[in-house]
PDB file of N, CA and C in Angstrom:
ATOM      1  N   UNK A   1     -52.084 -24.272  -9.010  1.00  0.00           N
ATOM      2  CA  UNK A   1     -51.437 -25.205  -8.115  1.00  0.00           C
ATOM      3  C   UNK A   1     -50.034 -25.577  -8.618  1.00  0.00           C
ATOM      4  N   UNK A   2     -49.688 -25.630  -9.706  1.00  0.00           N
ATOM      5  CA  UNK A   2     -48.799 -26.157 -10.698  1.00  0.00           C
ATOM      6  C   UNK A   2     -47.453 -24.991 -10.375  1.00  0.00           C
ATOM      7  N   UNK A   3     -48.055 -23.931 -10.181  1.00  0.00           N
ATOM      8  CA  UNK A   3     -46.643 -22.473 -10.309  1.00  0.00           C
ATOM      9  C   UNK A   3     -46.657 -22.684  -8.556  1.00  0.00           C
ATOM     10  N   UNK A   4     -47.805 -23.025  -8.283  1.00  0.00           N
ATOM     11  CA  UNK A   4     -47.046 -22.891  -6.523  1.00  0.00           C
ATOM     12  C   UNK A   4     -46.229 -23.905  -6.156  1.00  0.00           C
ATOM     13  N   UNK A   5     -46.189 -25.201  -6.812  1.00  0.00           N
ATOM     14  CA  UNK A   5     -45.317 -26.485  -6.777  1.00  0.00           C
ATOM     15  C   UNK A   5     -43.982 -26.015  -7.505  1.00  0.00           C
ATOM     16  N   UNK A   6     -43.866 -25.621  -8.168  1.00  0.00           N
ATOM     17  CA  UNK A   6     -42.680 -24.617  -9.284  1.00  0.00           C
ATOM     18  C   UNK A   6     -42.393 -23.675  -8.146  1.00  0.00           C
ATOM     19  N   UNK A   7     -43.039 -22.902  -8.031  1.00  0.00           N
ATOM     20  CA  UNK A   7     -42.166 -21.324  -7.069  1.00  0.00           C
ATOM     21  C   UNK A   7     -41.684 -22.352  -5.907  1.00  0.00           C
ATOM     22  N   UNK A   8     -41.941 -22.999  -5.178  1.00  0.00           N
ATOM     23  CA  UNK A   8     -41.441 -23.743  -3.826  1.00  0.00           C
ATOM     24  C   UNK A   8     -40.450 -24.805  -4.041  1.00  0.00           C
ATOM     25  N   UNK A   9     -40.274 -25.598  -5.663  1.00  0.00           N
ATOM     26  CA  UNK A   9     -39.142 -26.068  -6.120  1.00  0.00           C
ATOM     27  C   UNK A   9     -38.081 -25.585  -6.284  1.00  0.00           C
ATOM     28  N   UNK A  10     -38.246 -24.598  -6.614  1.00  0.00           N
ATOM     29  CA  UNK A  10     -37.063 -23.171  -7.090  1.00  0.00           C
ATOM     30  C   UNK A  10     -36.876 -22.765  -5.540  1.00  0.00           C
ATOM     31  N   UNK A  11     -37.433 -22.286  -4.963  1.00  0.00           N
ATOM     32  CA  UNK A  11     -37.026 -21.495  -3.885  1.00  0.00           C
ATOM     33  C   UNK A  11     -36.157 -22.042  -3.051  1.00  0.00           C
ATOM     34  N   UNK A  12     -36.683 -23.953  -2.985  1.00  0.00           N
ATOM     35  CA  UNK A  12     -35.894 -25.054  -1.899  1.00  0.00           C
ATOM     36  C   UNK A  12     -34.825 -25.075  -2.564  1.00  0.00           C
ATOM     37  N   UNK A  13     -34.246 -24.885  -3.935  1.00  0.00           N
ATOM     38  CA  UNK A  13     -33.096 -25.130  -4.549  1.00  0.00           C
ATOM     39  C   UNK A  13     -32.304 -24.065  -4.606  1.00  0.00           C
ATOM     40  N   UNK A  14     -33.003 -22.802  -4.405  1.00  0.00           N
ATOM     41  CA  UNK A  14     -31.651 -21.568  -3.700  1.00  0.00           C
ATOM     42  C   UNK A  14     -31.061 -21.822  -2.354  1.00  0.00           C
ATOM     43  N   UNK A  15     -32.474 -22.042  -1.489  1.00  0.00           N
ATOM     44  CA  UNK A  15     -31.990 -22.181  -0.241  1.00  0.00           C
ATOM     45  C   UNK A  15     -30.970 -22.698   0.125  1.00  0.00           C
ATOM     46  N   UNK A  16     -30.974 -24.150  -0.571  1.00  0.00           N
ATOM     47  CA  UNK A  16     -30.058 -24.969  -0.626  1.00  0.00           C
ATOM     48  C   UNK A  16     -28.584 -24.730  -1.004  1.00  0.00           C
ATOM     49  N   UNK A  17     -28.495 -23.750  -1.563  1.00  0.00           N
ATOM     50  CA  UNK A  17     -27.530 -23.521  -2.248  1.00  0.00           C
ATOM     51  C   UNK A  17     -26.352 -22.394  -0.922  1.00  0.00           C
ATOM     52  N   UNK A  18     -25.047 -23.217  -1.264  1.00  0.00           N
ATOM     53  CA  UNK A  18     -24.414 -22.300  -0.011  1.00  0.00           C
ATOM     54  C   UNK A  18     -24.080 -21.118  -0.739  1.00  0.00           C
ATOM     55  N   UNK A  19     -23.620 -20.528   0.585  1.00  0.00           N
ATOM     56  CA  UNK A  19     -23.231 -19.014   0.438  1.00  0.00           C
ATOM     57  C   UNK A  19     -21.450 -18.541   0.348  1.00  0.00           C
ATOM     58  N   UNK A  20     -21.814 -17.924  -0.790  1.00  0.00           N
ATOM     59  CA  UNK A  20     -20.365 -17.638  -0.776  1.00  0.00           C
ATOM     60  C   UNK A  20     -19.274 -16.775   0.655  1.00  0.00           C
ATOM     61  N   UNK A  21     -18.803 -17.213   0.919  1.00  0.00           N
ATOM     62  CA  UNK A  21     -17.486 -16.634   2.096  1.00  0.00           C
ATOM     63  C   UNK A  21     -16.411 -16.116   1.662  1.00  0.00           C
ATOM     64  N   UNK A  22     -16.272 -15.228   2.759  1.00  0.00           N
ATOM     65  CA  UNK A  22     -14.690 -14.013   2.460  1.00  0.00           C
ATOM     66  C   UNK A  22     -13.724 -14.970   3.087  1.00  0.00           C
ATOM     67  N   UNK A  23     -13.302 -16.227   2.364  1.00  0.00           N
ATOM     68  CA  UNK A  23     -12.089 -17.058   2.685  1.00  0.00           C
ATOM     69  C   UNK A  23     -10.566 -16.322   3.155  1.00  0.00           C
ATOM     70  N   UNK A  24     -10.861 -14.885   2.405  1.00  0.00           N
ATOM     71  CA  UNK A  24      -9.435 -14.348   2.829  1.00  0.00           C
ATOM     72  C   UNK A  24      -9.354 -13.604   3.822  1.00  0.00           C
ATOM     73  N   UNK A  25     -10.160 -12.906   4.782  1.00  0.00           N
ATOM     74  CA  UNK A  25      -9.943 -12.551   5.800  1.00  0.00           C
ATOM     75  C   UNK A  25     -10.566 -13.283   7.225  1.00  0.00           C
ATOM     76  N   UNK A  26      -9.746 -13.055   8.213  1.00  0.00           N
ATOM     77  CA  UNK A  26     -10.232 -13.700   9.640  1.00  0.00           C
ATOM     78  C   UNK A  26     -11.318 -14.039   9.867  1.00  0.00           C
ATOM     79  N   UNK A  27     -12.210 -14.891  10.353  1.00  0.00           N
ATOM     80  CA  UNK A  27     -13.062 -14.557  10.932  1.00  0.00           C
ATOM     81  C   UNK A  27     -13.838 -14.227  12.372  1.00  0.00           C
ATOM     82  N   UNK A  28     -12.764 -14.860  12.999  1.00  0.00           N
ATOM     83  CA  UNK A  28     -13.304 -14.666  13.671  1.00  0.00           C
ATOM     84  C   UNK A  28     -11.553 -14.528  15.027  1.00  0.00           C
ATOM     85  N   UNK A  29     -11.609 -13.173  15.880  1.00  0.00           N
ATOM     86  CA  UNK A  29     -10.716 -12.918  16.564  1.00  0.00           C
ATOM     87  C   UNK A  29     -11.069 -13.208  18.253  1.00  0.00           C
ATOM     88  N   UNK A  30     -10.314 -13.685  19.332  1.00  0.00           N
ATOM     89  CA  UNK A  30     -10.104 -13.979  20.874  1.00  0.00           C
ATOM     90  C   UNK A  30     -10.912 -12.725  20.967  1.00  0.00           C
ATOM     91  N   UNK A  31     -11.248 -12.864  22.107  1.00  0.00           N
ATOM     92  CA  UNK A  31     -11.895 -11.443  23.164  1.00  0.00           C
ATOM     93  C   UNK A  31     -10.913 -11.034  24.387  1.00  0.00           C
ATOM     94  N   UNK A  32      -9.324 -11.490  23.714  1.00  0.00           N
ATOM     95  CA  UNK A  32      -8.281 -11.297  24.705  1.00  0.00           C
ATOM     96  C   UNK A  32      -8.474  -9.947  24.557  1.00  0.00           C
ATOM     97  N   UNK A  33      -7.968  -9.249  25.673  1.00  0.00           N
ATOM     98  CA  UNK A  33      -8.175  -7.636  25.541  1.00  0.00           C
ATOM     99  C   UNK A  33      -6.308  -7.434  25.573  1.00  0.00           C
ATOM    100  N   UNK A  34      -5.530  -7.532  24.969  1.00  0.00           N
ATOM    101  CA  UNK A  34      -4.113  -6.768  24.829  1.00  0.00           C
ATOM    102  C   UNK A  34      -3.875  -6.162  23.513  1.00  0.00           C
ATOM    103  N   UNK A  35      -4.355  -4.520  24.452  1.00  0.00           N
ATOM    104  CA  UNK A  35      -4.607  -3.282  23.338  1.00  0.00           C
ATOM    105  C   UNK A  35      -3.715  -3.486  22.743  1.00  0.00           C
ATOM    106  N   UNK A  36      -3.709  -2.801  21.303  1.00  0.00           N
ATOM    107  CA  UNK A  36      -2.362  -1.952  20.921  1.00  0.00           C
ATOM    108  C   UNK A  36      -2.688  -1.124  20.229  1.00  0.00           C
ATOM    109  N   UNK A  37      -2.012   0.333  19.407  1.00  0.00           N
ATOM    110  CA  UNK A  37      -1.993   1.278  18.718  1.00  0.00           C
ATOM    111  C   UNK A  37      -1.661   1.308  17.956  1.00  0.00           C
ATOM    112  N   UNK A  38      -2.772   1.601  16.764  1.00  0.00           N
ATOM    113  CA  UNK A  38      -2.556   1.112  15.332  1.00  0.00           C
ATOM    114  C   UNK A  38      -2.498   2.536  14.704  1.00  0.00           C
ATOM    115  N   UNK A  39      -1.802   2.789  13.869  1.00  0.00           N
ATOM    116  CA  UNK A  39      -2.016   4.434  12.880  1.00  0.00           C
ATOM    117  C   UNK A  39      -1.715   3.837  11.689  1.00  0.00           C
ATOM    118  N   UNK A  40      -2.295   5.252  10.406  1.00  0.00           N
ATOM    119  CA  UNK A  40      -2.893   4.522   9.207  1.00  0.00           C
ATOM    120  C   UNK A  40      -0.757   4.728   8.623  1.00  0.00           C
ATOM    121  N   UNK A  41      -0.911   3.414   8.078  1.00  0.00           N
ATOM    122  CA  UNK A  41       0.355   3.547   7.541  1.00  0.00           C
ATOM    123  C   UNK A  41       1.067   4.914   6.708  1.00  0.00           C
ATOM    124  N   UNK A  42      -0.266   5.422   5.695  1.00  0.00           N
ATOM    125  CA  UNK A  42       0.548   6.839   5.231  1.00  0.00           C
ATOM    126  C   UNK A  42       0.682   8.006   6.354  1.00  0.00           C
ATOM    127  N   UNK A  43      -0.076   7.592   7.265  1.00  0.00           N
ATOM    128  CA  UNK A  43       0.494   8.902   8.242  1.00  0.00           C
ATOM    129  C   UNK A  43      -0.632   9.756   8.249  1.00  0.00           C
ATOM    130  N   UNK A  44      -1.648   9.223   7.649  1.00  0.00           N
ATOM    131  CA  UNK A  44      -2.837  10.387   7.299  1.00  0.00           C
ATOM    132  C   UNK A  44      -4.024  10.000   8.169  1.00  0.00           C
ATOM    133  N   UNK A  45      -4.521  10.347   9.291  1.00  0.00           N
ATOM    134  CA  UNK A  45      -5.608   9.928   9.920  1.00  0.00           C
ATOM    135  C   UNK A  45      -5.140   9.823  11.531  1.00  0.00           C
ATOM    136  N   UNK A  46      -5.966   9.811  12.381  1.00  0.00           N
ATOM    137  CA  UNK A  46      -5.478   9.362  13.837  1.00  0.00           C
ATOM    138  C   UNK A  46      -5.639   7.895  14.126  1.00  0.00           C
ATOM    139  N   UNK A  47      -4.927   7.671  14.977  1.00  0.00           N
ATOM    140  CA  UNK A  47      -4.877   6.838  15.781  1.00  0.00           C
ATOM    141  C   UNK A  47      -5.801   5.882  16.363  1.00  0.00           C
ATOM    142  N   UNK A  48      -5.765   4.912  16.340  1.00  0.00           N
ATOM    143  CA  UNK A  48      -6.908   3.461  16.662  1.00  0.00           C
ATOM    144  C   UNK A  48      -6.580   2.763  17.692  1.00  0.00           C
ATOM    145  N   UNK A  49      -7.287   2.286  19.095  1.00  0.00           N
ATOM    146  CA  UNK A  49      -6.550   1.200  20.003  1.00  0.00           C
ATOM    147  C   UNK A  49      -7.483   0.433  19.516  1.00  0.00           C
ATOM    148  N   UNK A  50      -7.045  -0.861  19.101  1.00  0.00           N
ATOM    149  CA  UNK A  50      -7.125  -2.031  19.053  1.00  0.00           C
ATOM    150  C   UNK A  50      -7.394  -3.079  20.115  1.00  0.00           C
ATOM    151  N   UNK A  51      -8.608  -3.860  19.918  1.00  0.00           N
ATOM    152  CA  UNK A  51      -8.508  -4.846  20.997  1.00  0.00           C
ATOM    153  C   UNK A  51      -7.410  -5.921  21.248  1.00  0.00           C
ATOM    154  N   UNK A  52      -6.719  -6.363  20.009  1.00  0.00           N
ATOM    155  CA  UNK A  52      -5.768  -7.037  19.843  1.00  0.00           C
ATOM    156  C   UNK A  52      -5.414  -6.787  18.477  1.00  0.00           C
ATOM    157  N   UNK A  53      -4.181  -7.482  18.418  1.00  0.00           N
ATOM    158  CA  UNK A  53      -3.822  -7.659  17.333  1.00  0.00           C
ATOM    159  C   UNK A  53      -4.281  -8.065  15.960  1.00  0.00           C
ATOM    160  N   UNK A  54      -4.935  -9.161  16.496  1.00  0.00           N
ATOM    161  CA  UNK A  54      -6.327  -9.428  14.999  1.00  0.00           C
ATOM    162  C   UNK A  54      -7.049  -9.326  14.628  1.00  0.00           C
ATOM    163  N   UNK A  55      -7.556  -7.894  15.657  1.00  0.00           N
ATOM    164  CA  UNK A  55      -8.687  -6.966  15.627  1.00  0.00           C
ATOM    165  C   UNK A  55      -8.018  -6.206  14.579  1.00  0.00           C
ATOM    166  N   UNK A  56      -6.607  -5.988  14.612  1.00  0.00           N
ATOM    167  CA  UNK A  56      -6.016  -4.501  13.798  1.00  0.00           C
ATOM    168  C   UNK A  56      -5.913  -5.263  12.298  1.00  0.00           C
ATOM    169  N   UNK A  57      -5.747  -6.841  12.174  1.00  0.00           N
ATOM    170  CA  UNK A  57      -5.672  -7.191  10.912  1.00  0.00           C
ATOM    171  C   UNK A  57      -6.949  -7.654  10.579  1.00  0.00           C
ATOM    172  N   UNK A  58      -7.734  -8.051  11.615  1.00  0.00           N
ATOM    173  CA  UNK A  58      -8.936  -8.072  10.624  1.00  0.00           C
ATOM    174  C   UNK A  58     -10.104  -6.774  10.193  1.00  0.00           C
ATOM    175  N   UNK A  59      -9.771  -6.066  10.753  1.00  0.00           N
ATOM    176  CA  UNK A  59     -10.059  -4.230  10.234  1.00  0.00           C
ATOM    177  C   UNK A  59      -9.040  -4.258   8.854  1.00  0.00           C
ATOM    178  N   UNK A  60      -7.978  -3.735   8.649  1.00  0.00           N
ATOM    179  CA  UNK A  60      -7.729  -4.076   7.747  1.00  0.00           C
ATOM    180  C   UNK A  60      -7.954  -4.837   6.415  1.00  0.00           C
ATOM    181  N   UNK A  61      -7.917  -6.422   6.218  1.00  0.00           N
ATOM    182  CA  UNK A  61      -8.315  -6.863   5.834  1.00  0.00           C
ATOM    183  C   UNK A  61      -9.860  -6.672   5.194  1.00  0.00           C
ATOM    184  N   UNK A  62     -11.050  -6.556   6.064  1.00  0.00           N
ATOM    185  CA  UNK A  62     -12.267  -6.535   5.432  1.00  0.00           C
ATOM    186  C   UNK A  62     -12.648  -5.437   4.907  1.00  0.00           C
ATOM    187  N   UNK A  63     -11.788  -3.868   5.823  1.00  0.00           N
ATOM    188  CA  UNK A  63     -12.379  -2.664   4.876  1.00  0.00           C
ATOM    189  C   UNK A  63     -11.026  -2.395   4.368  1.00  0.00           C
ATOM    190  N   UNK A  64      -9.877  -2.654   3.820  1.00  0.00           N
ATOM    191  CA  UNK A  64      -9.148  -2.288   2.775  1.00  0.00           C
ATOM    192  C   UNK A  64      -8.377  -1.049   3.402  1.00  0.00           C
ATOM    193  N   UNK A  65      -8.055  -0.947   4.735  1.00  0.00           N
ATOM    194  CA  UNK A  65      -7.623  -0.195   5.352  1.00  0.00           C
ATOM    195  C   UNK A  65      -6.329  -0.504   5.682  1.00  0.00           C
ATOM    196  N   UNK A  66      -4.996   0.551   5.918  1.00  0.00           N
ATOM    197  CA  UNK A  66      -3.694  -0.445   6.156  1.00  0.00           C
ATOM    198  C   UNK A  66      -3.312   0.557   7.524  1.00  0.00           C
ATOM    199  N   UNK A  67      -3.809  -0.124   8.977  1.00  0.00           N
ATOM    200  CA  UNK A  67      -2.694   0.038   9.950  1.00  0.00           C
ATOM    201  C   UNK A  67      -1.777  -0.439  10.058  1.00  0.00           C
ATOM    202  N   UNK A  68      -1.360   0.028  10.906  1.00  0.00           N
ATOM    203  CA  UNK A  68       0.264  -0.330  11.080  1.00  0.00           C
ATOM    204  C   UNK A  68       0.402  -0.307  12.792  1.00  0.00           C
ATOM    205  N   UNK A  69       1.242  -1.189  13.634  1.00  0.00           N
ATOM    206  CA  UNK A  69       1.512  -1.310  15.052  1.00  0.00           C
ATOM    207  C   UNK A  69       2.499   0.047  14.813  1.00  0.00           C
ATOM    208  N   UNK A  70       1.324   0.646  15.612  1.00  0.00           N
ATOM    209  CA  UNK A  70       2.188   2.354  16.464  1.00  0.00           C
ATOM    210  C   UNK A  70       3.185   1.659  17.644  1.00  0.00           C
ATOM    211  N   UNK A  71       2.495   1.270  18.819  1.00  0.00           N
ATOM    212  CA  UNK A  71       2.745   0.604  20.059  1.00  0.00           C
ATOM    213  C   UNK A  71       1.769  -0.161  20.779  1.00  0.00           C
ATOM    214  N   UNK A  72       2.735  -1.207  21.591  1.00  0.00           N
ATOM    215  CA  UNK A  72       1.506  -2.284  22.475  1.00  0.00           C
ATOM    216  C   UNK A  72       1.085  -1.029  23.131  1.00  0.00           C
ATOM    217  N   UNK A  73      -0.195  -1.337  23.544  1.00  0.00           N
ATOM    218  CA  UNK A  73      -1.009  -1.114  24.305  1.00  0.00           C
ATOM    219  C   UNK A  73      -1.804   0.014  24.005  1.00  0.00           C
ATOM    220  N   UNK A  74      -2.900   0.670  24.638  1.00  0.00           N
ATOM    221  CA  UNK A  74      -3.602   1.628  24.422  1.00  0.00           C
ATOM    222  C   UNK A  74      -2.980   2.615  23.806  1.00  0.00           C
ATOM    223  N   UNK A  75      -3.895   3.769  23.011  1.00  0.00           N
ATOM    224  CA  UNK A  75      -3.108   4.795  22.062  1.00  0.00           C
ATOM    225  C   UNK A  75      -2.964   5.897  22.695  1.00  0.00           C
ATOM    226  N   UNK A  76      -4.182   5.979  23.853  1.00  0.00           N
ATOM    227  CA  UNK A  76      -4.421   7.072  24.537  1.00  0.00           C
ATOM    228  C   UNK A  76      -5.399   8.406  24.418  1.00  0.00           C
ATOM    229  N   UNK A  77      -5.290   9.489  24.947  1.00  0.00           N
ATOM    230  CA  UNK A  77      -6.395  10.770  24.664  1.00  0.00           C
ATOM    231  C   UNK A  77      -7.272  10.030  24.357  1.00  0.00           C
ATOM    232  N   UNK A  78      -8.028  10.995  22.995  1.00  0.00           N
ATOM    233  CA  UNK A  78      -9.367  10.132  22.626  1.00  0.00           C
ATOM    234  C   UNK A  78      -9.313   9.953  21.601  1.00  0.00           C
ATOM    235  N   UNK A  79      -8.408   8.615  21.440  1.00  0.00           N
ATOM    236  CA  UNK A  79      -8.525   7.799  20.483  1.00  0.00           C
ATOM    237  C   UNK A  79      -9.576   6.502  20.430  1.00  0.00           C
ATOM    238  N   UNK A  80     -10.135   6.566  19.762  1.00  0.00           N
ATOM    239  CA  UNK A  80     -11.392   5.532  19.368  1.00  0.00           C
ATOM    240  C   UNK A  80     -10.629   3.922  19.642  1.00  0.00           C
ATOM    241  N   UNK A  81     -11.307   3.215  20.264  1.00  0.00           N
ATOM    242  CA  UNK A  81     -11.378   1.729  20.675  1.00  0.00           C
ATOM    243  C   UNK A  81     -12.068   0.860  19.862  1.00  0.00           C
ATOM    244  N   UNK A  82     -11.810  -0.206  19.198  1.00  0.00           N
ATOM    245  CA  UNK A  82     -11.936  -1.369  18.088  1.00  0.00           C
ATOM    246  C   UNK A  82     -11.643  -2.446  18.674  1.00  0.00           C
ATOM    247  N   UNK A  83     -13.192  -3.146  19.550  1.00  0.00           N
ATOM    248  CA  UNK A  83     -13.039  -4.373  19.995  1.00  0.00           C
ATOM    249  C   UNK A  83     -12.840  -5.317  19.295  1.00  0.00           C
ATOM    250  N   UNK A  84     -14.070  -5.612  18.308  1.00  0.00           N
ATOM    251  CA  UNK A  84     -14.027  -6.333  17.007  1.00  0.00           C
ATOM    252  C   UNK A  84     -13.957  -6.165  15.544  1.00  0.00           C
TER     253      UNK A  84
END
């Protein structure tokens, strides 16, 4: 009885405990839809339309990726779409 009063003391005191956050990137971006065309800054990879703009920095940001604004709006052909 004694370790099940112990395991459920411990457990309420992780729970409790907050969770660390990625303070440095966005979290959260509009569901405005004004595409734009992002390509990888060295020039190496195709082309991304973007749902917005803080779609293209918060891609960036969380996977360590560096676009760069090609042009507003869609990229075109079949280039892959990045709502969020």
């Amino acid at each position: 009885m004694r370790i099940a009063i112990i395991f459920f003391a411990i457990l309420a005191v992780v729970c409790a405990l907050p969770a660390e956050k990625n303070t440095k990137c966005k979290q959260v971006c509009t569901a405005d839809y004004t595409p734009v065309c992002g390509a990888p800054k060295d020039g190496k990879g195709s082309t991304i339309t973007f749902g917005n703009s803080c779609v293209m920095e918060k891609v960036n940001c969380e996977s360590n990726k560096d676009y760069i604004l090609k042009s507003q709006g869609e990229c075109g052909g079949k280039s892959p779409v990045r709502l969020s």
